[in-house]
C-alpha atoms as a PDB file:
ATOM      1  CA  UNK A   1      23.864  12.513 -17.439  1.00  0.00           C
ATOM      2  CA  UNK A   2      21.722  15.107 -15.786  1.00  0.00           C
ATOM      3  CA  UNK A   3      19.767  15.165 -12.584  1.00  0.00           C
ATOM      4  CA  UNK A   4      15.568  16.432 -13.205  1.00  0.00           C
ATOM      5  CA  UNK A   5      13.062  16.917 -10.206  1.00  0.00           C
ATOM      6  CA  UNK A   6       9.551  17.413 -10.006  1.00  0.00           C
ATOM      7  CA  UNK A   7       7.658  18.984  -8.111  1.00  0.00           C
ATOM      8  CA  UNK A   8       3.922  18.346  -8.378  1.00  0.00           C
ATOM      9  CA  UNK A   9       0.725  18.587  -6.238  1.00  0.00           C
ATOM     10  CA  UNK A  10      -1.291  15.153  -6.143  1.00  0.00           C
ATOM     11  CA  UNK A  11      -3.337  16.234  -8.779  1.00  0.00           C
ATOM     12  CA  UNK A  12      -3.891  14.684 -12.272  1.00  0.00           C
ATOM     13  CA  UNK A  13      -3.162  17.214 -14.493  1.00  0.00           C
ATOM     14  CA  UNK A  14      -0.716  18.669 -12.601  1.00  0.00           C
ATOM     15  CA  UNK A  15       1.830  14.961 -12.645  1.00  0.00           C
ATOM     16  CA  UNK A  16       0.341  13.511 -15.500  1.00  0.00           C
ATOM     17  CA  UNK A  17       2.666  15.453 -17.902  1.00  0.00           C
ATOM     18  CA  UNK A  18       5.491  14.840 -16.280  1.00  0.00           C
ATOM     19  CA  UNK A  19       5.135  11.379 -16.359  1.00  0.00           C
ATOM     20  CA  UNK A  20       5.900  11.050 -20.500  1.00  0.00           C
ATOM     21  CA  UNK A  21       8.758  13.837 -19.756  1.00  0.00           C
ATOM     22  CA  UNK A  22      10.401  12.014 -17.413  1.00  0.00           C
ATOM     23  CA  UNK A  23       9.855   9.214 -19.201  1.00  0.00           C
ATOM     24  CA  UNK A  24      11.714  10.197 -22.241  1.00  0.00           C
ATOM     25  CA  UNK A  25      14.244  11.822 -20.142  1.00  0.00           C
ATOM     26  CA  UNK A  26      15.258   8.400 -17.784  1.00  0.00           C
ATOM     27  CA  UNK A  27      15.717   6.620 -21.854  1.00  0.00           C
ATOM     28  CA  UNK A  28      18.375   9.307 -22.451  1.00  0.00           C
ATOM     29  CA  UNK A  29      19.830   8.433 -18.987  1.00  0.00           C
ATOM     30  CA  UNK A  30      19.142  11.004 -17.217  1.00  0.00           C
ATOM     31  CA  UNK A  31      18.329  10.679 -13.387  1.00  0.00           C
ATOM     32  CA  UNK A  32      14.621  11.753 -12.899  1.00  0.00           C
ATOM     33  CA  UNK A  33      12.645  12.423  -9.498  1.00  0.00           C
ATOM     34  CA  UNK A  34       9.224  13.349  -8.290  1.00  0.00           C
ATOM     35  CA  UNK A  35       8.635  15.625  -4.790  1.00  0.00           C
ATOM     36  CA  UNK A  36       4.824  14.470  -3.781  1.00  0.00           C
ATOM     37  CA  UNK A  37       2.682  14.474  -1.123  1.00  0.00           C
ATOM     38  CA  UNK A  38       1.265  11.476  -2.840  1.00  0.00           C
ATOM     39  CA  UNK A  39       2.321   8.309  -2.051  1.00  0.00           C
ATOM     40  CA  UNK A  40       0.912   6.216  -4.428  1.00  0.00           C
ATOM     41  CA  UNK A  41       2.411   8.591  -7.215  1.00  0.00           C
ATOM     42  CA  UNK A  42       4.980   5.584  -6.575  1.00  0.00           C
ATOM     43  CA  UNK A  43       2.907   3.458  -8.795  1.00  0.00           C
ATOM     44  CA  UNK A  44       2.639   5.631 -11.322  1.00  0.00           C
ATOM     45  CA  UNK A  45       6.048   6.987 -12.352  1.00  0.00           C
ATOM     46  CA  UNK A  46       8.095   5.070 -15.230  1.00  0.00           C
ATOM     47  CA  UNK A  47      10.680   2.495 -14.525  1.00  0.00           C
ATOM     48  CA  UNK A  48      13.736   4.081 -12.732  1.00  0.00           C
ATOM     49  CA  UNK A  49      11.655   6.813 -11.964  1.00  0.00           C
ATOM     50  CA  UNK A  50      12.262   7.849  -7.864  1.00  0.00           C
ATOM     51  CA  UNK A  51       9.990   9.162  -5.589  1.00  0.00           C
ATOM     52  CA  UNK A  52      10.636  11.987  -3.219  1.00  0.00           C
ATOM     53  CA  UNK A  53       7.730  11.606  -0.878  1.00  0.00           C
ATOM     54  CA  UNK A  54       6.680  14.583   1.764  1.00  0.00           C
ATOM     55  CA  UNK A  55       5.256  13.715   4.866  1.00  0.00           C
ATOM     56  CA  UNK A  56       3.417  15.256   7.112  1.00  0.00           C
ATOM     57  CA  UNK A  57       3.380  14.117  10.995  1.00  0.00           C
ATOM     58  CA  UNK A  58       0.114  16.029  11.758  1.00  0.00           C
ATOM     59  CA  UNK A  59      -3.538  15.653  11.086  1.00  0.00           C
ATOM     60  CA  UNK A  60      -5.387  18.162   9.335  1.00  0.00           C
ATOM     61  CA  UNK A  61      -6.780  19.138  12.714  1.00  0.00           C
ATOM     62  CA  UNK A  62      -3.654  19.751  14.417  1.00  0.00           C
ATOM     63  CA  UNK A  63      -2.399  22.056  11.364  1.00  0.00           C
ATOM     64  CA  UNK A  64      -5.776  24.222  11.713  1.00  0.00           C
ATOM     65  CA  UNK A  65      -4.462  24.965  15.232  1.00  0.00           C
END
């Protein structure tokens, strides 16, 4: 068994590939991650699928400073 990240922006064509990758890749038994700034990319990956969430403890305001 291996061990696959991704690491995707939250944008639709960016994780929407990965999805059927990791997919396929979690069936062979393979231990599969996503790295997001998404949260809600939760609800999206395949069963077994983990989520590696970033956060961020600032506002968009306080990073323009």
């Amino acid at each position: 068994m291996a061990k696959f990240v991704f690491v995707v922006p939250p944008l639709t064509g960016h994780v929407n590939p990965t999805l059927s990758i990791g997919a396929t890749l979690l069936k062979r038994g393979h231990q599969v991650a996503w790295i997001s700034l998404d949260q809600h990319l939760k609800n999206k990956l395949p069963e077994g699928g983990e989520l590696l969430l970033i956060q961020y403890d600032q506002t968009d305001e306080e990073k323009r400073k």
